[in-house]
C-alpha atoms as a PDB file:
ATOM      1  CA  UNK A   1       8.976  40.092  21.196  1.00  0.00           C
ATOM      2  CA  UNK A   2      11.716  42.213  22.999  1.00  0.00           C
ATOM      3  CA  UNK A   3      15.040  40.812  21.802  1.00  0.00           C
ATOM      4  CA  UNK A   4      17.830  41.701  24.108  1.00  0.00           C
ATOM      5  CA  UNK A   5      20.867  43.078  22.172  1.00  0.00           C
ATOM      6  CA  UNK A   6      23.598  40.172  20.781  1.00  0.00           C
ATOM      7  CA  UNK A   7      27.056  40.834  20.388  1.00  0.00           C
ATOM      8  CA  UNK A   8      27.534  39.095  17.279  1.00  0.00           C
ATOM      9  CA  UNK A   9      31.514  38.916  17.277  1.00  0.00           C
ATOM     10  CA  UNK A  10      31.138  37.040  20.923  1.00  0.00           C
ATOM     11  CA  UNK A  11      28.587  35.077  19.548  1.00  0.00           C
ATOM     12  CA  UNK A  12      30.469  33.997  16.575  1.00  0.00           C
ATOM     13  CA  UNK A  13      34.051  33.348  18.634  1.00  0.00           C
ATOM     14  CA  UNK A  14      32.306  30.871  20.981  1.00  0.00           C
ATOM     15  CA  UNK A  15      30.529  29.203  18.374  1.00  0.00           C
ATOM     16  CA  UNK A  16      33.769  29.033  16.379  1.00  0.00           C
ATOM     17  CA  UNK A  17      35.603  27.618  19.648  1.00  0.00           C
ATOM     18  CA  UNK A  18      32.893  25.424  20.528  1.00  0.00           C
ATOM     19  CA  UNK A  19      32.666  23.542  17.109  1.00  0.00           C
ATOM     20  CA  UNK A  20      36.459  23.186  17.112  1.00  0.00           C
ATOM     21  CA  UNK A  21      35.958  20.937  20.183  1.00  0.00           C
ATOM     22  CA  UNK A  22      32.644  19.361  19.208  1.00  0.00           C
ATOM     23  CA  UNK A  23      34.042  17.982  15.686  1.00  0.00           C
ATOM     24  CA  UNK A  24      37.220  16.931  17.450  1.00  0.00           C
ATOM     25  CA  UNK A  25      35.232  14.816  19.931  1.00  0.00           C
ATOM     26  CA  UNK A  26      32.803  13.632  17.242  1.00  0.00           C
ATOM     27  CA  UNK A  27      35.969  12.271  15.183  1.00  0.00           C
ATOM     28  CA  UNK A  28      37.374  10.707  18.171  1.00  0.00           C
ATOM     29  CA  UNK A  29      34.275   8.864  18.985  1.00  0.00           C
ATOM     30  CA  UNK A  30      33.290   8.122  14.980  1.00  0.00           C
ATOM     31  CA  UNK A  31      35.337   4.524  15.275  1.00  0.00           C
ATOM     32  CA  UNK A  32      32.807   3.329  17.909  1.00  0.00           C
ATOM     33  CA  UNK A  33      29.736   4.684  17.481  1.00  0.00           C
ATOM     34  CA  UNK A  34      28.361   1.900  16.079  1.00  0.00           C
ATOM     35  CA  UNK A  35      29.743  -0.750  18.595  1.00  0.00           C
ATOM     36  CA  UNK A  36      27.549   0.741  21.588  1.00  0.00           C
ATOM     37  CA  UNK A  37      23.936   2.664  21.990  1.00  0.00           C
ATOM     38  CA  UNK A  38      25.805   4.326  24.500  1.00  0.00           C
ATOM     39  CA  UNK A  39      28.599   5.817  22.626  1.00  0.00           C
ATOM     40  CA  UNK A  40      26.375   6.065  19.310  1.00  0.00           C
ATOM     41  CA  UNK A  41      24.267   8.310  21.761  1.00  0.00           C
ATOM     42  CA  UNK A  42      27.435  10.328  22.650  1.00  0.00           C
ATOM     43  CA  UNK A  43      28.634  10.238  18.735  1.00  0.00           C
ATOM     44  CA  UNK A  44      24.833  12.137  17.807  1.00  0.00           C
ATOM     45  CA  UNK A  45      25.453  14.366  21.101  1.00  0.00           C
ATOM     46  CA  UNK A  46      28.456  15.852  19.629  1.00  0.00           C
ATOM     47  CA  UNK A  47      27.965  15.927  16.576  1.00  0.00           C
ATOM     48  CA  UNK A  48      24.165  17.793  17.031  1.00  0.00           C
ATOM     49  CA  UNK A  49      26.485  20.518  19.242  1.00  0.00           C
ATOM     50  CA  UNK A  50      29.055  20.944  16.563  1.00  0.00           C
ATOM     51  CA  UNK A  51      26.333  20.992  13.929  1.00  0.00           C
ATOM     52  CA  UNK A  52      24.393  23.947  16.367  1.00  0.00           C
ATOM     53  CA  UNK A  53      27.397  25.305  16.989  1.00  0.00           C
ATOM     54  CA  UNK A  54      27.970  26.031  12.934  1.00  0.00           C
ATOM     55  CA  UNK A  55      24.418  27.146  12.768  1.00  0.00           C
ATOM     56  CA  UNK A  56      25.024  29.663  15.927  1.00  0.00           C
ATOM     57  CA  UNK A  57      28.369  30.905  13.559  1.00  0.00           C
ATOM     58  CA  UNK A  58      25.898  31.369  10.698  1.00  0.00           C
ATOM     59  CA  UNK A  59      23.731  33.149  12.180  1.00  0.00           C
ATOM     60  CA  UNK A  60      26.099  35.325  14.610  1.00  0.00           C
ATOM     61  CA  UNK A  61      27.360  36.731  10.602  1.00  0.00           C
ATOM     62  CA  UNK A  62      23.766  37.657  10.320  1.00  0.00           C
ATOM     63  CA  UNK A  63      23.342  39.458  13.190  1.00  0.00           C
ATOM     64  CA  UNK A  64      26.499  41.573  12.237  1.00  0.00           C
ATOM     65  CA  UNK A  65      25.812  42.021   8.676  1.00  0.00           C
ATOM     66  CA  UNK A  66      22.079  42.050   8.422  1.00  0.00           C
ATOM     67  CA  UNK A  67      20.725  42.611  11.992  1.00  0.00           C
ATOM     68  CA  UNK A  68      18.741  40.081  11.755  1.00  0.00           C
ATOM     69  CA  UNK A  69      18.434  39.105  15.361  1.00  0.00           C
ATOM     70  CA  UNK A  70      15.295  36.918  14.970  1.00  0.00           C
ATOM     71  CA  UNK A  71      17.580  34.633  13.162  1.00  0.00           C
ATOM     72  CA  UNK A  72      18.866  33.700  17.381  1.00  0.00           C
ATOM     73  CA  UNK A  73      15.375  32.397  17.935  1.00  0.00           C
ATOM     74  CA  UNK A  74      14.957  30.508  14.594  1.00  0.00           C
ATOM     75  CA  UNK A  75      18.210  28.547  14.909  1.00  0.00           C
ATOM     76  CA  UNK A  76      17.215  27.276  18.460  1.00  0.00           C
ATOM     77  CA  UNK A  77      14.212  26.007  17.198  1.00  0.00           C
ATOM     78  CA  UNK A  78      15.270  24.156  14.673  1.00  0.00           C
ATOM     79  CA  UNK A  79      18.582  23.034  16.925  1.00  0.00           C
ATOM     80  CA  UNK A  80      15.629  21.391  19.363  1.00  0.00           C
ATOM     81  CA  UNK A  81      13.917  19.514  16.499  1.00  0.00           C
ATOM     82  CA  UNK A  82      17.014  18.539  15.592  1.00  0.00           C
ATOM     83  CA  UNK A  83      17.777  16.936  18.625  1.00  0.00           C
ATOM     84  CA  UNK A  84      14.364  15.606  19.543  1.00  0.00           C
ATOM     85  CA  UNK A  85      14.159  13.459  16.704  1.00  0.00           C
ATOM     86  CA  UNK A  86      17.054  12.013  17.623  1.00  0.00           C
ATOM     87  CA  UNK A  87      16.052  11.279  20.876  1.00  0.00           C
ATOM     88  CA  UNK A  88      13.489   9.876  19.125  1.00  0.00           C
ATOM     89  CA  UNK A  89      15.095   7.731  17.115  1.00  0.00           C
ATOM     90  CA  UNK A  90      16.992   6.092  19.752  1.00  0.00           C
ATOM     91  CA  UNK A  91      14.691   6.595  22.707  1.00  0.00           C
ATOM     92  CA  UNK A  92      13.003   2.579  22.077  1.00  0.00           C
ATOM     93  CA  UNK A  93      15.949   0.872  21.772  1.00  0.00           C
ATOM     94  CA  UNK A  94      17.311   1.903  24.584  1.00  0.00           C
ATOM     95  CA  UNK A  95      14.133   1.938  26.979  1.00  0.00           C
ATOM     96  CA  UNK A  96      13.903  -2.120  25.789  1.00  0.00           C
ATOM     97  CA  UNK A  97      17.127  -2.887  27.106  1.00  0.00           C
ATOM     98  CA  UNK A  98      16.669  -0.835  30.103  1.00  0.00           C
ATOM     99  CA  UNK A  99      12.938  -2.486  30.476  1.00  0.00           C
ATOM    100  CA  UNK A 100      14.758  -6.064  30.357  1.00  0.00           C
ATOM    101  CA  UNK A 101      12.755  -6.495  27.466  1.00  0.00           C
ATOM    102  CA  UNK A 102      13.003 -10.023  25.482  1.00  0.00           C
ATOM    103  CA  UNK A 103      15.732 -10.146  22.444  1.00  0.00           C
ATOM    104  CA  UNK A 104      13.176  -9.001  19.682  1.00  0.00           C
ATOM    105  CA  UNK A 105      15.384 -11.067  17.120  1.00  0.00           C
ATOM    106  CA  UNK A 106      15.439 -14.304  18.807  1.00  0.00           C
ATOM    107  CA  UNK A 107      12.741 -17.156  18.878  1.00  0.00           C
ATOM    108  CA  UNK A 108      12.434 -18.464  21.991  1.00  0.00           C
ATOM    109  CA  UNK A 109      10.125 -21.507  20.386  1.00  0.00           C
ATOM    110  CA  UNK A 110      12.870 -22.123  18.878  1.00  0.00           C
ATOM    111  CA  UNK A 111      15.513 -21.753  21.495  1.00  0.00           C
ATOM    112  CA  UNK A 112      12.952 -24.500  23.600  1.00  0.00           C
ATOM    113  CA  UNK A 113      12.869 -26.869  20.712  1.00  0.00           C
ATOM    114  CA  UNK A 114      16.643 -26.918  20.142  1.00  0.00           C
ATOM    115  CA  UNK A 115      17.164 -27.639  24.186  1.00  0.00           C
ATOM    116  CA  UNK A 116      14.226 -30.262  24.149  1.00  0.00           C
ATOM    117  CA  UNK A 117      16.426 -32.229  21.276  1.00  0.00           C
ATOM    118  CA  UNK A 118      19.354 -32.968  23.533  1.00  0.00           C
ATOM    119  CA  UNK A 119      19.675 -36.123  24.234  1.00  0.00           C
ATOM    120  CA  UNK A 120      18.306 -36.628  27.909  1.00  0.00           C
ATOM    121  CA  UNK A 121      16.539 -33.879  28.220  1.00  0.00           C
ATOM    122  CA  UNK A 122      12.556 -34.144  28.582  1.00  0.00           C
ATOM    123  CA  UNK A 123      10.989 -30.436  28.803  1.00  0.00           C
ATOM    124  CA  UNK A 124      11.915 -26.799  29.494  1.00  0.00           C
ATOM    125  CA  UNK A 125       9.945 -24.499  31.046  1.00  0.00           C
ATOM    126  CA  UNK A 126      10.329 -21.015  32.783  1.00  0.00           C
ATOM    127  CA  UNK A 127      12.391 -19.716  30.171  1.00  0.00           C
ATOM    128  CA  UNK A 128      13.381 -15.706  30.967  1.00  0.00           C
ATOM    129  CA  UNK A 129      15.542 -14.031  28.136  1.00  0.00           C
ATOM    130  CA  UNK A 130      16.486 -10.315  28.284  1.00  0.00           C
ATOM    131  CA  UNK A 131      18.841  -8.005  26.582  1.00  0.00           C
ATOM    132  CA  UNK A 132      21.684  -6.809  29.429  1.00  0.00           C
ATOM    133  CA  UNK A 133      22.830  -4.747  25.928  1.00  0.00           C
ATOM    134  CA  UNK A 134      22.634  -4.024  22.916  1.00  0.00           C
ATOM    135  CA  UNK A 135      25.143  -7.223  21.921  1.00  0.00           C
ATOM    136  CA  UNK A 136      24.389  -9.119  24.871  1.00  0.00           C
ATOM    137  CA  UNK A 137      21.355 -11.682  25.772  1.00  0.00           C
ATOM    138  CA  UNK A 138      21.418 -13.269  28.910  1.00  0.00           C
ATOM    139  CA  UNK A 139      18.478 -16.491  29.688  1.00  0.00           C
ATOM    140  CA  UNK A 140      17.453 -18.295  32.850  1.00  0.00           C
ATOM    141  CA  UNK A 141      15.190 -21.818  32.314  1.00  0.00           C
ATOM    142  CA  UNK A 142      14.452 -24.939  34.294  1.00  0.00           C
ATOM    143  CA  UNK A 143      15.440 -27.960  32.077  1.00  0.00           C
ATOM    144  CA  UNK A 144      13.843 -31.514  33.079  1.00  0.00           C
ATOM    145  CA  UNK A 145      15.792 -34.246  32.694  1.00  0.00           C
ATOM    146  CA  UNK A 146      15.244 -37.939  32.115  1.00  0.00           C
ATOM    147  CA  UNK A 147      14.874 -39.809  35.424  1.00  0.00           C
ATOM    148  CA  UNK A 148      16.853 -43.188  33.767  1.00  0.00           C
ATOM    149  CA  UNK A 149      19.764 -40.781  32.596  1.00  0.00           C
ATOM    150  CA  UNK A 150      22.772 -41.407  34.290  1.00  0.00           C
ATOM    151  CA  UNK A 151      24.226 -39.022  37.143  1.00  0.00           C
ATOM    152  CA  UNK A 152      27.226 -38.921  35.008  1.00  0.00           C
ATOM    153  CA  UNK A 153      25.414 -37.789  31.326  1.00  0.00           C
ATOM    154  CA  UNK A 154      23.690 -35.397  33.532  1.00  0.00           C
ATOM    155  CA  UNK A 155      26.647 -33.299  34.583  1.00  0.00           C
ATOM    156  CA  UNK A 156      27.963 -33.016  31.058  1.00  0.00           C
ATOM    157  CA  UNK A 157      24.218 -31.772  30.216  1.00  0.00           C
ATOM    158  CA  UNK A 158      24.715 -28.319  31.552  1.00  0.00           C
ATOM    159  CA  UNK A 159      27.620 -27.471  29.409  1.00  0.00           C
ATOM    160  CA  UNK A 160      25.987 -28.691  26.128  1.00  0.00           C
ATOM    161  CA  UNK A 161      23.044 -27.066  26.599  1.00  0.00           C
ATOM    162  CA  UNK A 162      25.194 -23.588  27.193  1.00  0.00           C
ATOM    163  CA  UNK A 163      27.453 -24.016  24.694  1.00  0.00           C
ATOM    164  CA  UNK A 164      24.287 -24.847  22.384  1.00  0.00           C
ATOM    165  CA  UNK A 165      22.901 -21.765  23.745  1.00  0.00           C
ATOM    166  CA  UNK A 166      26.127 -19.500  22.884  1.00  0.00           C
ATOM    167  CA  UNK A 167      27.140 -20.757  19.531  1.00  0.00           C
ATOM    168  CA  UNK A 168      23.721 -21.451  17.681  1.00  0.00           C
ATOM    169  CA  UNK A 169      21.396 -18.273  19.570  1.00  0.00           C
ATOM    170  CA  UNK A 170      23.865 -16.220  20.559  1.00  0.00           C
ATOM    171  CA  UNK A 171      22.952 -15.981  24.113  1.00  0.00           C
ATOM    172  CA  UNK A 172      26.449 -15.891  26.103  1.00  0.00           C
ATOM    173  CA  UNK A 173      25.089 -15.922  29.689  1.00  0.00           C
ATOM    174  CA  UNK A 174      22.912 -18.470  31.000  1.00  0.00           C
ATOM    175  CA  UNK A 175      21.427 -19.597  34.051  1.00  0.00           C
ATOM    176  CA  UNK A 176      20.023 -23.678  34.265  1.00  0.00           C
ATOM    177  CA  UNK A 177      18.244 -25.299  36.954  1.00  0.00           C
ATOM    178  CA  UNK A 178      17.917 -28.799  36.511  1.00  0.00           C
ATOM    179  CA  UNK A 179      14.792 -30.993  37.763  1.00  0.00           C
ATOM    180  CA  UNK A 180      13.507 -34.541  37.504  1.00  0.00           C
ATOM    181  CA  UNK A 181      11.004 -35.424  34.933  1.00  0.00           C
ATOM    182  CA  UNK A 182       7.600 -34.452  35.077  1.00  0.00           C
ATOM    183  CA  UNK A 183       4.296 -34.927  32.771  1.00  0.00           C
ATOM    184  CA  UNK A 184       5.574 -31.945  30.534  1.00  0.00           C
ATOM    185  CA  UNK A 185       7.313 -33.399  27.404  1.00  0.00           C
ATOM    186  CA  UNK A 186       8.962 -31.765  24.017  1.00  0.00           C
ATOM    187  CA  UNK A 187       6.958 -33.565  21.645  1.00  0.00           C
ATOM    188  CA  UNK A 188       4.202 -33.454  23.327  1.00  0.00           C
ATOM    189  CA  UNK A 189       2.314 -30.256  24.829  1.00  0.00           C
ATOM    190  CA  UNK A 190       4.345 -27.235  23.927  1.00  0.00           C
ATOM    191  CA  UNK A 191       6.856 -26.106  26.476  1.00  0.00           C
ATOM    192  CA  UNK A 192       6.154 -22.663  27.725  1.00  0.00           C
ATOM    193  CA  UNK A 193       7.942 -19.631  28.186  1.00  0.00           C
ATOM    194  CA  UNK A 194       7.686 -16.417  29.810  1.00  0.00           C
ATOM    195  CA  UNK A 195       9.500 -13.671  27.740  1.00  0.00           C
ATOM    196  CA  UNK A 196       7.320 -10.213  27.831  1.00  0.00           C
ATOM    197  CA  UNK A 197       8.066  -8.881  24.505  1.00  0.00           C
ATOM    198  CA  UNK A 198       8.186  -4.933  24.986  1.00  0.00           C
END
């Protein structure tokens, strides 16, 4: 309602210096971005304060050819939209991982089933799988063995089971506990798991 004066040629030589650096950066980063929420995040950062800083240029030739100082005010606004949509846009992705939340592309019935079909293996239960990334999944289960397997098949079990784990699911970290047998078994009543989907 009371606009305090703008010098338009100081406005104009910051915004002018300031998208110099921004596109720079953006460029720089523009090889990644898609590799990493975190650097994607970065990539939009930049390139929302070299896109504001061209809008702040735009409007600082305004101000000195029109006097149109409300056009200050506008370009804010619509810089802040700007950026909270894409907040927005990346805002669940990131809260899931940070939430531990369960791999939304992966299906854990699945992941059970194809553990249960190993030779020697009876039942899985207490199964735990989280996102540490966006690239990353990282599970935790107690596996029940046979009780007439041999001691010998039973140390080899770990290792398939993780390498089953890593090159059919993707899942590159795993943690196993290993019991003896109980009344749970693959064919028969469905091994749980306890995976809150967020």
């Amino acid at each position: 309602m009371s606009p305090e004066p703008i010098l338009g040629w100081v406005m104009a030589g910051v915004a002018l210096l300031a998208s110099v650096v921004d596109v720079a950066t953006a460029l720089l980063l523009w090889a990644i971005a898609k590799g990493s929420l975190t650097v994607r995040a970065a990539f939009v950062h930049n390139v929302t304060d070299a896109l504001g800083s061209v809008a702040v240029l735009t409007g600082a030739g305004l101000v000195l050819w029109r006097d149109w100082t409300w056009v200050d005010p506008l370009l804010t606004l619509i810089i802040a939209v700007y950026v909270l949509w894409q907040v927005a846009t990346m805002l669940p992705q990131a809260v899931h991982i940070l939430m531990e939340g369960a791999p939304p592309d992966r299906d854990l019935d699945e992941v059970t089933r194809a553990v249960c079909a190993l030779e020697g293996v009876e039942s899985m239960h207490h199964l735990h799988a989280w996102q540490t990334d966006e690239h990353h999944i990282a599970l935790e289960a107690h596996i029940v063995v046979l009780d007439a397997m041999p001691s010998n098949q039973r140390e080899n079990l770990r290792p398939a089971v993780k390498q089953l784990l890593s090159q059919r699911f993707g899942i590159g970290h795993s943690t196993l506990e290993f019991e003896a047998a109980d009344a749970r078994r693959c064919g028969g009543e469905r091994a749980g798991y306890d995976a809150t989907q967020q």
